[in-house]
N, C-alpha and C. Protein backbone atom coordinates (compact mmCIF):
# COMPACT_ATOMS: atom_id res chain seq x y z
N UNK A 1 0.83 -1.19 0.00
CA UNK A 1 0.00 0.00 0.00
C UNK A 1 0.87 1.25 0.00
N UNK A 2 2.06 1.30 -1.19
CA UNK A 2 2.89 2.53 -0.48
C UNK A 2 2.46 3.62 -0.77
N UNK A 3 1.57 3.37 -1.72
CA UNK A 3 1.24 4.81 -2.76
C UNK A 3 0.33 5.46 -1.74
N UNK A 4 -0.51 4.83 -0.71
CA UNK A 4 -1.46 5.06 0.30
C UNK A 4 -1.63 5.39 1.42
N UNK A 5 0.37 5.14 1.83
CA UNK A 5 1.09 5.22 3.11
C UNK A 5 0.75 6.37 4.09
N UNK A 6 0.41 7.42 3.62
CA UNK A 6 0.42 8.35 4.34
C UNK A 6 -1.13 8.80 4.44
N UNK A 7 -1.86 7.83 4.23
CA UNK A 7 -3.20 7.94 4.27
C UNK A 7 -3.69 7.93 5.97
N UNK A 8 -4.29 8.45 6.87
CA UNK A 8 -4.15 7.95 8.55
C UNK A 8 -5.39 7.72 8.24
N UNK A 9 -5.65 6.33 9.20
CA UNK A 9 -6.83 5.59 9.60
C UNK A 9 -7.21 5.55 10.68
N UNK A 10 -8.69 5.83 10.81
CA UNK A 10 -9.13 5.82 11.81
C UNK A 10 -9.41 4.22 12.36
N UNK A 11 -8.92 3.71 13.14
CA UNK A 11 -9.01 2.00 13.62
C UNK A 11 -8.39 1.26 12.47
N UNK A 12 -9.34 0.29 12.55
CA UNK A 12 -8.78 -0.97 11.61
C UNK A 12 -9.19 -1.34 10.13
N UNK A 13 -8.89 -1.47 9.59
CA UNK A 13 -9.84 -1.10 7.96
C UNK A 13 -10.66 -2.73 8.13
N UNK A 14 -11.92 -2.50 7.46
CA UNK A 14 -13.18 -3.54 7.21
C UNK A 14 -12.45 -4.22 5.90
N UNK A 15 -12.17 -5.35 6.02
CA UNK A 15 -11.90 -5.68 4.98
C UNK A 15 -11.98 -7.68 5.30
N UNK A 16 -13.03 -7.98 5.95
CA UNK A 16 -13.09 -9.35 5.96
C UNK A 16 -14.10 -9.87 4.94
N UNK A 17 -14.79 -8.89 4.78
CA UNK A 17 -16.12 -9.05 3.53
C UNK A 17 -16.00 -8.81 1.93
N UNK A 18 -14.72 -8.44 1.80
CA UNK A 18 -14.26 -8.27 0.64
C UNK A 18 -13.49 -9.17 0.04
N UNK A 19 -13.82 -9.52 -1.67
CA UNK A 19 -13.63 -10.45 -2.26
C UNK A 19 -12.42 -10.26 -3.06
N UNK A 20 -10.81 -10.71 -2.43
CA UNK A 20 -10.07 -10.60 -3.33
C UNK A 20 -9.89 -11.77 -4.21
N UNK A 21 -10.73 -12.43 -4.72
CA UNK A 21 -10.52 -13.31 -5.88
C UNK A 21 -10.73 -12.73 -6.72
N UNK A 22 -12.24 -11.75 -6.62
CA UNK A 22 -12.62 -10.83 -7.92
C UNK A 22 -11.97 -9.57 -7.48
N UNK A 23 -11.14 -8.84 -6.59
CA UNK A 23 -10.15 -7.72 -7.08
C UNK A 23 -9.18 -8.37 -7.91
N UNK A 24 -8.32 -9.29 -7.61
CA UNK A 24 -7.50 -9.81 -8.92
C UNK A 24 -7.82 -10.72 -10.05
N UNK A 25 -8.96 -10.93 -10.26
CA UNK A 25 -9.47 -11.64 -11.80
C UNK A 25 -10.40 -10.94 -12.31
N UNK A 26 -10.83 -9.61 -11.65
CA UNK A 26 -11.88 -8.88 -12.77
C UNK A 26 -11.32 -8.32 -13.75
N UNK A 27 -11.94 -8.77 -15.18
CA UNK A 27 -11.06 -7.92 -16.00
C UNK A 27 -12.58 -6.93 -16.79
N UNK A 28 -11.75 -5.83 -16.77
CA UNK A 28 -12.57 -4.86 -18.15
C UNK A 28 -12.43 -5.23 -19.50
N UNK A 29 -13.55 -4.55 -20.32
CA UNK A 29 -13.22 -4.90 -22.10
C UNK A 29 -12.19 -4.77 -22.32
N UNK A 30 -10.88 -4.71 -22.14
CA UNK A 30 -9.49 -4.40 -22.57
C UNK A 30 -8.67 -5.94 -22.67
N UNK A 31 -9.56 -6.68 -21.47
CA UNK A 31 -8.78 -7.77 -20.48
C UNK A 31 -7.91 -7.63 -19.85
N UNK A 32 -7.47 -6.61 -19.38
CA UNK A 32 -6.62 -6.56 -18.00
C UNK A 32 -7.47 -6.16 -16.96
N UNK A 33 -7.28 -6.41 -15.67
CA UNK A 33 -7.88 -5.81 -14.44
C UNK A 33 -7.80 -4.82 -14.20
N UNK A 34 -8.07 -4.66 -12.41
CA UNK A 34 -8.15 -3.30 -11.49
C UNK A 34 -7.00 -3.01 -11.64
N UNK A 35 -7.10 -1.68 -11.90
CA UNK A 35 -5.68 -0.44 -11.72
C UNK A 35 -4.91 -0.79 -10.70
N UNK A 36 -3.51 -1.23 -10.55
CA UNK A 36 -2.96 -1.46 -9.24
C UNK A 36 -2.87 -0.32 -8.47
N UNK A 37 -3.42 0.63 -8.40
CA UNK A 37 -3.60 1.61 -7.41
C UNK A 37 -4.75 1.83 -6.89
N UNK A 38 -5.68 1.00 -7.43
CA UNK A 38 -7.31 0.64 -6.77
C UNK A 38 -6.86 -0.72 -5.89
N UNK A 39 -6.30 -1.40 -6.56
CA UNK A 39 -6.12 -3.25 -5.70
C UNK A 39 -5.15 -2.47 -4.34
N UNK A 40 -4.41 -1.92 -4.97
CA UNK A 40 -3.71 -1.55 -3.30
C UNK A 40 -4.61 -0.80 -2.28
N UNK A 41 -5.10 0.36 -3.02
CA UNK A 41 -6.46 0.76 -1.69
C UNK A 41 -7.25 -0.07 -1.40
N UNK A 42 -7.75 -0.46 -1.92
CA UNK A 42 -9.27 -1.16 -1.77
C UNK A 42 -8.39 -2.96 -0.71
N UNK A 43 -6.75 -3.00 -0.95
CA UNK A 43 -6.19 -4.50 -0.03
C UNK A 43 -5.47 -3.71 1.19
N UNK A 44 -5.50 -2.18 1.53
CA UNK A 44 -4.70 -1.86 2.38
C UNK A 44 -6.05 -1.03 3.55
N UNK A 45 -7.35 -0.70 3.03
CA UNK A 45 -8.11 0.50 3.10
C UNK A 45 -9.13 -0.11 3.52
N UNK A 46 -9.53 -1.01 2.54
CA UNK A 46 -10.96 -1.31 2.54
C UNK A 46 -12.21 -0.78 2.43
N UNK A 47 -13.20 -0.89 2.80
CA UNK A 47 -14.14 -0.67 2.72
C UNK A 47 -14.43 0.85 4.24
N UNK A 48 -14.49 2.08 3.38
CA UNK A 48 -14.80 3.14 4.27
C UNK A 48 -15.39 4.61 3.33
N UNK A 49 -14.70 5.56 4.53
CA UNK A 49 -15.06 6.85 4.02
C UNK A 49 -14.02 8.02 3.57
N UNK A 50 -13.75 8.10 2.96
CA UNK A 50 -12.44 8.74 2.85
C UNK A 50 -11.92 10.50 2.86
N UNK A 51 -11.28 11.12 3.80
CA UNK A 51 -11.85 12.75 3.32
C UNK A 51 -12.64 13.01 4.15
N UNK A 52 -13.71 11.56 4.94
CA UNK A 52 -15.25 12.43 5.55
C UNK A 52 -15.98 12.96 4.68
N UNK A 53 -15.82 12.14 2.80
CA UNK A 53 -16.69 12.68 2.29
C UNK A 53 -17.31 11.08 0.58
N UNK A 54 -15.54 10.50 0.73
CA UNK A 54 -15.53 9.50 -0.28
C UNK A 54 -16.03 7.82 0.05
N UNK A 55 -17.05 7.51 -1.08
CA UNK A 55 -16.99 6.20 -0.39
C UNK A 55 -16.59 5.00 -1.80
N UNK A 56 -15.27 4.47 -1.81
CA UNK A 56 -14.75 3.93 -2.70
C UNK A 56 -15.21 2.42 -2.58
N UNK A 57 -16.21 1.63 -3.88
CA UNK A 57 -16.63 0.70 -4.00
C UNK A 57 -15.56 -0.66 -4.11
N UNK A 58 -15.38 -1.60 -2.92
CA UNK A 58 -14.62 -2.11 -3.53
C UNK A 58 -15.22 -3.71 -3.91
N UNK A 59 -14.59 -5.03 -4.37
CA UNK A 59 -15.58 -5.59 -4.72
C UNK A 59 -15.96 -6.63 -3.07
N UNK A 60 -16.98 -7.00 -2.79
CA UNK A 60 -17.41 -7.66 -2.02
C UNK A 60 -17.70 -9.14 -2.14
N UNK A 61 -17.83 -9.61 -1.51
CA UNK A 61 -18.47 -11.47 -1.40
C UNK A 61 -19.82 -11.20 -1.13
N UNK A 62 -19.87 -12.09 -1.86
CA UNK A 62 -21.50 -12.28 -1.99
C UNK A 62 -22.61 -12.56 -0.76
N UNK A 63 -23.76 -12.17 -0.48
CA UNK A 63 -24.65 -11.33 0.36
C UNK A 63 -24.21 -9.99 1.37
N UNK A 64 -23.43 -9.29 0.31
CA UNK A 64 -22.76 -7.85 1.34
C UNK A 64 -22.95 -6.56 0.30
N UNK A 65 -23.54 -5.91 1.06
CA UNK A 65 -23.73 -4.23 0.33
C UNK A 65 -23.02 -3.67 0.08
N UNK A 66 -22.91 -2.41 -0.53
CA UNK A 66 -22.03 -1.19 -0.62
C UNK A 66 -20.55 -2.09 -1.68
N UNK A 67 -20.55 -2.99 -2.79
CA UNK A 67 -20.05 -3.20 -3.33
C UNK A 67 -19.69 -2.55 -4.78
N UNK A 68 -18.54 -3.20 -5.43
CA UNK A 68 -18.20 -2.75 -6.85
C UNK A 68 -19.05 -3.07 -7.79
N UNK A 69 -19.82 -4.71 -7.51
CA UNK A 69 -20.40 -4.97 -8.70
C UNK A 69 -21.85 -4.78 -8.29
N UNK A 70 -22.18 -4.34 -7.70
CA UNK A 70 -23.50 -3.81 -7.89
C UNK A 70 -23.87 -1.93 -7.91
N UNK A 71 -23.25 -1.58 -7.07
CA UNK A 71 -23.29 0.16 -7.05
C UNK A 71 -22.15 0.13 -8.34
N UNK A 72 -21.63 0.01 -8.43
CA UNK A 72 -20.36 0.72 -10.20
C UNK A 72 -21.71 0.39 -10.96
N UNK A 73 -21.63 -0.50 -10.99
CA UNK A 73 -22.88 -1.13 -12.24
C UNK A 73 -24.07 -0.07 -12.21
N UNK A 74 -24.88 0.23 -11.05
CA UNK A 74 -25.82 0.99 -11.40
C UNK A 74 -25.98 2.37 -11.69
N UNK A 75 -24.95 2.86 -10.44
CA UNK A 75 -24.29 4.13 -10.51
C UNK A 75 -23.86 4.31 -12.26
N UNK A 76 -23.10 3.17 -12.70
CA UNK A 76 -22.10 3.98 -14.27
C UNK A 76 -23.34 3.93 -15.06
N UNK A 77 -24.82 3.04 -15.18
CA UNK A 77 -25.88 3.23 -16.02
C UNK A 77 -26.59 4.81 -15.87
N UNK A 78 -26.73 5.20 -14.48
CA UNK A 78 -27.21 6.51 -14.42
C UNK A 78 -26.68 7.73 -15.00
N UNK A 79 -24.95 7.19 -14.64
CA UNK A 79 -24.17 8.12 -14.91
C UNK A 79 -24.31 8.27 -16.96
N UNK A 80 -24.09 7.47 -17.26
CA UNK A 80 -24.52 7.01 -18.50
C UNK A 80 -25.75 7.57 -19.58
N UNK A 81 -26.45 7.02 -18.45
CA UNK A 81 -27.77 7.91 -19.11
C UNK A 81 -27.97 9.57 -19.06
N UNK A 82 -27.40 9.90 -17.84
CA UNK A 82 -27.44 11.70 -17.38
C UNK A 82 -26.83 12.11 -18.96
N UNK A 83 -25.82 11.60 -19.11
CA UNK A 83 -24.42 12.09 -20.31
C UNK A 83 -25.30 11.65 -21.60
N UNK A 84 -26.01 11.10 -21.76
CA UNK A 84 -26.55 10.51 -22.99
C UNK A 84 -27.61 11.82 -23.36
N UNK A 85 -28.82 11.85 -22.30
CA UNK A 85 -29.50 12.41 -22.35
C UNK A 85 -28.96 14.23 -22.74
N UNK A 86 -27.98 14.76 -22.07
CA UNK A 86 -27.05 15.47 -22.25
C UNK A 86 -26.86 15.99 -23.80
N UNK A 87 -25.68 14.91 -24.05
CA UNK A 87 -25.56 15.13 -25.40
C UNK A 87 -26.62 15.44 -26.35
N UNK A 88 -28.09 14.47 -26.60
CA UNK A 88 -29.05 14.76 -27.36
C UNK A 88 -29.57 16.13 -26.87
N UNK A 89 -29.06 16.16 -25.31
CA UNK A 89 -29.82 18.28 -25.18
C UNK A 89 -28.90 19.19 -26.11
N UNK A 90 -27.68 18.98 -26.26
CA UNK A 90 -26.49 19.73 -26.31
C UNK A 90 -26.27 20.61 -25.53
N UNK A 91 -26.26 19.96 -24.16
CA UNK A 91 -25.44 20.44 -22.87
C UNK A 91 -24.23 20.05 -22.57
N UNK A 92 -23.35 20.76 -23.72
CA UNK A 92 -21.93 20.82 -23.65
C UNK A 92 -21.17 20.91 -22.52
N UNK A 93 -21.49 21.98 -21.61
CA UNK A 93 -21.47 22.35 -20.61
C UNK A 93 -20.92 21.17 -19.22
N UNK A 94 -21.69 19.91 -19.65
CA UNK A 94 -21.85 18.55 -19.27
C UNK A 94 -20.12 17.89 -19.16
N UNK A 95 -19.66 18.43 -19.93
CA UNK A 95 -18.30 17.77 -19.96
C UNK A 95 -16.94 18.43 -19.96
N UNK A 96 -17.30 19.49 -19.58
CA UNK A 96 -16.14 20.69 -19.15
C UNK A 96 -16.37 20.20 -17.28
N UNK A 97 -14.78 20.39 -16.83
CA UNK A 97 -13.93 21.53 -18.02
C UNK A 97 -12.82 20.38 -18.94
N UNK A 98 -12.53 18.72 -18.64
CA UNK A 98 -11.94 18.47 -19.38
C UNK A 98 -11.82 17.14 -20.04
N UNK A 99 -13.44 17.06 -20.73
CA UNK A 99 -14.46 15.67 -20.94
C UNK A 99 -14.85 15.74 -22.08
N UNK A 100 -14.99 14.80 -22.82
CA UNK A 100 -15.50 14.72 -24.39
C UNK A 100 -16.41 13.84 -24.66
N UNK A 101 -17.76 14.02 -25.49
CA UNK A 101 -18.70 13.15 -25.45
C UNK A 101 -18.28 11.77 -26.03
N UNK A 102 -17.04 11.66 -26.50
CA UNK A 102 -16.42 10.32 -27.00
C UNK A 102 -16.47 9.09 -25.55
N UNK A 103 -15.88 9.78 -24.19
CA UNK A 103 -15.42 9.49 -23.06
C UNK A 103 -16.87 8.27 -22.12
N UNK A 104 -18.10 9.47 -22.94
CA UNK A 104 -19.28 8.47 -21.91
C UNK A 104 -19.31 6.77 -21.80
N UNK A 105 -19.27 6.22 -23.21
CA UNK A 105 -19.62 4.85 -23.15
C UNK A 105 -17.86 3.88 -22.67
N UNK A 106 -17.26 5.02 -22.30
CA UNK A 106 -15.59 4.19 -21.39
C UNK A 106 -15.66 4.40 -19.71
N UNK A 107 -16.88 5.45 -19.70
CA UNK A 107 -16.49 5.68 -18.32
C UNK A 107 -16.76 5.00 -16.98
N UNK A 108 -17.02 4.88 -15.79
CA UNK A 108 -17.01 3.61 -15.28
C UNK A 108 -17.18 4.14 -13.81
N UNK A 109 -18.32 4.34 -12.95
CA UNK A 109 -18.12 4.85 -11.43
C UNK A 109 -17.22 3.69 -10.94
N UNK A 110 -16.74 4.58 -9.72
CA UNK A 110 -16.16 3.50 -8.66
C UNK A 110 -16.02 4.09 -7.04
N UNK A 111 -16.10 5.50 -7.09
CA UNK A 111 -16.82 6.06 -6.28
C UNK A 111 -17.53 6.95 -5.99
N UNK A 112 -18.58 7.05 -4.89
CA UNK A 112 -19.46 8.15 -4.66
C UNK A 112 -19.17 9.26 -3.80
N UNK A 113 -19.53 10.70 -3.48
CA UNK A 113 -19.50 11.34 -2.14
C UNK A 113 -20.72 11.29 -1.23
N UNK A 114 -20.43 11.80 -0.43
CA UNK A 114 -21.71 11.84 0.49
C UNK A 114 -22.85 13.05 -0.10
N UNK A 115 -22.31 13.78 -1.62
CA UNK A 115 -23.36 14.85 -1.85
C UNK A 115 -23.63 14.63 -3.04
N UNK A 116 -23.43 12.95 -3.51
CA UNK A 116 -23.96 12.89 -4.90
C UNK A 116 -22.90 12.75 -6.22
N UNK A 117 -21.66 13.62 -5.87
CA UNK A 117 -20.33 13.46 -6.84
C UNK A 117 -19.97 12.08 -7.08
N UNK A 118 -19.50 11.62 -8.14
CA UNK A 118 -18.72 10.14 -8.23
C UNK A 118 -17.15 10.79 -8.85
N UNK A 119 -16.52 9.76 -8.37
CA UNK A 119 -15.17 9.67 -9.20
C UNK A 119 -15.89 8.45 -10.84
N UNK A 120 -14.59 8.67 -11.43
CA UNK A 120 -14.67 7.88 -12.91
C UNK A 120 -13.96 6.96 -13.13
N UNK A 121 -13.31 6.13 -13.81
CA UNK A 121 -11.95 5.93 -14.84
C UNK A 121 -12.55 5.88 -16.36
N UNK A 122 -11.82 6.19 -16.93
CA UNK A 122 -12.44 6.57 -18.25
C UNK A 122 -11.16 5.03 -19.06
N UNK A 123 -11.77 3.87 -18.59
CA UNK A 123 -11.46 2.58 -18.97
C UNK A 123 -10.81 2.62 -20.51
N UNK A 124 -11.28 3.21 -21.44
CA UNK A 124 -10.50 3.04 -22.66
C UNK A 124 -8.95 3.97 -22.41
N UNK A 125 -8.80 4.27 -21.80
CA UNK A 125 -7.65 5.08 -21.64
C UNK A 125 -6.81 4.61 -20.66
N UNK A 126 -6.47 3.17 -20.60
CA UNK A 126 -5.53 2.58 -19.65
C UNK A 126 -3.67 3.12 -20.07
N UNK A 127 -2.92 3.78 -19.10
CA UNK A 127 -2.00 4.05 -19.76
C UNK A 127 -0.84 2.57 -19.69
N UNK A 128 0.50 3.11 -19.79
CA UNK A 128 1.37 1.93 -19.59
C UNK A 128 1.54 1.12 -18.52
N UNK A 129 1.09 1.80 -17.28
CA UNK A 129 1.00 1.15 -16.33
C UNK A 129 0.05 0.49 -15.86
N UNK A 130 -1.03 0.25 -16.66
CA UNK A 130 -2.24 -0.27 -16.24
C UNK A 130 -3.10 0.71 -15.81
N UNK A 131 -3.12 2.08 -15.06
CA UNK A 131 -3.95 2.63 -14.86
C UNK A 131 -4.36 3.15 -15.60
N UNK A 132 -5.82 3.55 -15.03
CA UNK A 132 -7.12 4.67 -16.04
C UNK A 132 -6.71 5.87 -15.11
N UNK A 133 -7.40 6.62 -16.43
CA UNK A 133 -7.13 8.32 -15.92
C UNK A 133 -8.60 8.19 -14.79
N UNK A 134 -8.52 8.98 -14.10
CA UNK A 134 -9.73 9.68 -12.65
C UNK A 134 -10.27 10.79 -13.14
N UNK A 135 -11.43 10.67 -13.53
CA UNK A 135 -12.41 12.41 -13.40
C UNK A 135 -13.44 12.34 -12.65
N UNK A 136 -13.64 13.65 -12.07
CA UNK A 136 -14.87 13.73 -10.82
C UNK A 136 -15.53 14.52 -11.87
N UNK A 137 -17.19 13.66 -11.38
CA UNK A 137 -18.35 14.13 -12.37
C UNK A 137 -19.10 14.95 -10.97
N UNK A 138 -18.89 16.35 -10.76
CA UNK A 138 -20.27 16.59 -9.98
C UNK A 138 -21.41 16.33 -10.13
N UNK A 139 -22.34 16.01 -9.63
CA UNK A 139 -23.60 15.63 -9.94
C UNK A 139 -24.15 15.35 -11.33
N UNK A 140 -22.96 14.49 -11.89
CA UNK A 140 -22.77 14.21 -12.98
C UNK A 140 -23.44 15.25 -13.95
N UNK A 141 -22.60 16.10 -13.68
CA UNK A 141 -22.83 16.98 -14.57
C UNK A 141 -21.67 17.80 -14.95
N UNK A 142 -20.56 17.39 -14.75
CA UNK A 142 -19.14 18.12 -15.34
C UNK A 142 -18.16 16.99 -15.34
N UNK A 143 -17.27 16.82 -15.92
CA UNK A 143 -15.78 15.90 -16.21
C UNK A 143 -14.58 16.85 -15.59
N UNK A 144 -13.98 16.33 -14.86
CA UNK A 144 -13.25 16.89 -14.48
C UNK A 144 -11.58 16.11 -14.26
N UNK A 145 -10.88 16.43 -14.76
CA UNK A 145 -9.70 15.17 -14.00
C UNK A 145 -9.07 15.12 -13.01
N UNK A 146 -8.77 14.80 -12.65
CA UNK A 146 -8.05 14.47 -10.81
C UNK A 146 -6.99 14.32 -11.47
N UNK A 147 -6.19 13.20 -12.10
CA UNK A 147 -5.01 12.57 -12.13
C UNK A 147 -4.97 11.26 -13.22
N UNK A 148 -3.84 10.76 -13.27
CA UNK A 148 -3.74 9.50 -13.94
C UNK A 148 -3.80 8.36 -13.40
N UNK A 149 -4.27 7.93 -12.20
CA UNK A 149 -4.44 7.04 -11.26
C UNK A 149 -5.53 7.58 -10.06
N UNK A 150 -5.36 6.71 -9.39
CA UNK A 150 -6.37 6.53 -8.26
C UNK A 150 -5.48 7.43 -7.39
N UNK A 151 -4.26 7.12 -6.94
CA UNK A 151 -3.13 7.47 -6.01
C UNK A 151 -3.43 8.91 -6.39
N UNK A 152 -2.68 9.43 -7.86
CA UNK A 152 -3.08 10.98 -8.18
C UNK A 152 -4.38 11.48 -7.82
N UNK A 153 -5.55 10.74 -8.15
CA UNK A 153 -6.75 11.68 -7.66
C UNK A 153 -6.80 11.51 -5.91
N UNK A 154 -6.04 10.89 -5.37
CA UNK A 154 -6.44 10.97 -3.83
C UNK A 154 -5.56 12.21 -3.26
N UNK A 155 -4.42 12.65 -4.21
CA UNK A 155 -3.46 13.74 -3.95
C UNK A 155 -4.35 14.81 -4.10
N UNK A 156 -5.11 15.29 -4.87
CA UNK A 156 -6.14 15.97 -5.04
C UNK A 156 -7.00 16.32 -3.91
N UNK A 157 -7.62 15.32 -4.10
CA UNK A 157 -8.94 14.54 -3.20
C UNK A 157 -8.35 15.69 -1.93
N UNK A 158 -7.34 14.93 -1.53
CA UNK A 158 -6.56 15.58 0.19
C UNK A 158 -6.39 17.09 0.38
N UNK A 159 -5.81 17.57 -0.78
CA UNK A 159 -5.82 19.06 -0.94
C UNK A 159 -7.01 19.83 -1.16
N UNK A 160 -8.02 19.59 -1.63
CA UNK A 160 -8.89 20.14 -1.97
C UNK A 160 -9.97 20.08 -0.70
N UNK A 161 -9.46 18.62 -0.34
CA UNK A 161 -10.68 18.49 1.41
C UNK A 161 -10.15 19.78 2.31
N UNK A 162 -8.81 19.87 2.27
CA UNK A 162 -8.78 20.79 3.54
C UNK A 162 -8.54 21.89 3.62
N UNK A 163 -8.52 22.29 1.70
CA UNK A 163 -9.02 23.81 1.77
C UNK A 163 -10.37 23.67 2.26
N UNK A 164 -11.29 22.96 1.59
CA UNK A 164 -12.70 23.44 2.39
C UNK A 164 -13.00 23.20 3.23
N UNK A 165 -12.06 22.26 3.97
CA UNK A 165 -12.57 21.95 5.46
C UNK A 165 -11.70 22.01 6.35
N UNK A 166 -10.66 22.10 6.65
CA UNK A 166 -9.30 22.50 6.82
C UNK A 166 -8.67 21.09 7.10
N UNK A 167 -7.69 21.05 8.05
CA UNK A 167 -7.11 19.48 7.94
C UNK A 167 -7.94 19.26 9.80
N UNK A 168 -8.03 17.07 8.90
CA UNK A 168 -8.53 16.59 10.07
C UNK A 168 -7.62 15.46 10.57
N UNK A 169 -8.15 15.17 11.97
CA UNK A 169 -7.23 14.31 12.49
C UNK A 169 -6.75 12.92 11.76
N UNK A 170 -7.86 12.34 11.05
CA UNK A 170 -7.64 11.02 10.01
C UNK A 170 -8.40 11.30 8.86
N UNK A 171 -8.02 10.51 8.03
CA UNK A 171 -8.33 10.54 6.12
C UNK A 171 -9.23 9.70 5.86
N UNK A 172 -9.35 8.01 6.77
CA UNK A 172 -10.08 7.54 6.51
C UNK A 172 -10.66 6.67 7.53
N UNK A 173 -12.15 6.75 7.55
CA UNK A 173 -12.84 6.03 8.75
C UNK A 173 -13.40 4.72 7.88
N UNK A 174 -12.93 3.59 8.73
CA UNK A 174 -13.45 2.60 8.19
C UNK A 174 -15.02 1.64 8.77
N UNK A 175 -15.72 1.54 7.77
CA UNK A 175 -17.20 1.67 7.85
C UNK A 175 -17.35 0.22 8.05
N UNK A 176 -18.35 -0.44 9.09
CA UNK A 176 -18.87 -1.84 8.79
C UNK A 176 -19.78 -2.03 7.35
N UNK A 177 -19.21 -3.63 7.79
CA UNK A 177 -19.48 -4.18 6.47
C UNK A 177 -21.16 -4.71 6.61
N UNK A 178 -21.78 -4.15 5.92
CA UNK A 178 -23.17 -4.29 5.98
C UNK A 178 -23.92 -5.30 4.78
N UNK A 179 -24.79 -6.67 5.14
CA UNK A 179 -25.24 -7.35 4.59
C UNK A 179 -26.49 -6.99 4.41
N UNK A 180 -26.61 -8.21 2.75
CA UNK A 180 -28.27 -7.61 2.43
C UNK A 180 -29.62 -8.43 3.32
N UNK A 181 -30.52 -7.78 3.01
CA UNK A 181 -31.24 -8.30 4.40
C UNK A 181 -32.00 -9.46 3.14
C-alpha cells in the first residue's frame, strides 16, 4: 500500500467481507484488471469513508452491500444515461472543463461522495501502467480530471478536502461491512 502510506486511519480497515478473488481476476473490455492503485487501496483501506466525504466501491463477497459490482454497475448506467440524455440536449457544458462526449460509453463509477459526486476511470484510456485516468463528475454533470491514477486523484482529493474543510485528524474512517437483508 505505499502509494497510500500516508493515508491515517481511523481504527482498523473492514476488509473481511471483501472479495479478493474478484479484485484480482476482474477484467474490463481491454482484459486486464483493477488499476494497481485501486487493488492496493481497496487490499490496504478497505471498505470506508475517505476525506469524511468518499466512499470507494470495492468488490465484495457475496450477500454484502455497498459493493463494486452492484453500485459501479448501477451508478455507471445513471451516470450514463445523465451524459446521454445530455448530449441529445447539447449540454456541452456537461463535460467541461476536461471531458469529451467520446469518453461516456468508457467511463465507469467506482466512487461516490456523500453529496452525490462520483469519481470515474475513463477505462479506454488505460496508460502503460495499467492505470485509467480519474475524473470527478459533480452531480454528474461536469468531467473533471483528478489525475492519472487513483493514487493521483487521492493527492487531489486531500488538498482540496482541507481547503474546504481544513485538515482533520484522520483521512479515513473505516465503515462496517453491511449485509443484504
Amino acid at each position: 500500500m505505499s502509494e497510500f502510506s500516508s493515508i491515517r486511519v481511523q481504527g482498523t480497515p473492514t476488509v473481511t467481507h471483501l472479495d479478493l478473488d474478484l479484485l484480482e481476476s476482474y477484467a474490463f473490455p481491454d482484459g486486464s484488471g483493477f488499476p494497481a492503485s485501486y487493488r492496493d487501496f481497496v487490499r490496504g483501506l478497505g471498505w470506508g469513508r475517505l476525506f469524511g466525504l468518499w466512499l470507494v466501491y470495492p468488490p465484495v463477497l457475496d450477500g454484502h452491500a455497498d459493493g463494486w459490482q452492484a453500485r459501479s454497475r448501477i451508478l455507471t448506467e445513471r451516470l450514463r444515461e445523465a451524459y446521454r440524455d445530455g448530449r441529445a440536449e447539447e449540454f456541452d457544458w456537461m463535460i467541461e472543463p476536461d471531458g469529451d462526449w467520446s469518453l461516456i460509453d468508457s467511463l465507469r463509477v467506482f466512487a461516490i461522495s456523500e453529496n452525490g459526486d462520483v469519481l470515474v476511470w475513463d477505462t479506454a484510456a488505460r496508460d502503460e501502467h495499467g492505470e485509467f485516468p480519474v475524473y470527478c463528475s459533480q452531480g454528474m454533470n461536469s468531467l473533471r480530471l483528478l489525475g492519472r491514477s487513483l493514487d493521483a486523484a487521492v493527492t487531489v482529493l486531500r488538498a482540496e478536502t482541507a481547503e474546504l474543510f481544513g485538515e482533520n485528524e484522520f483521512d479515513f474512517e473505516p465503515l462496517g461491512a453491511q449485509r443484504l437483508s
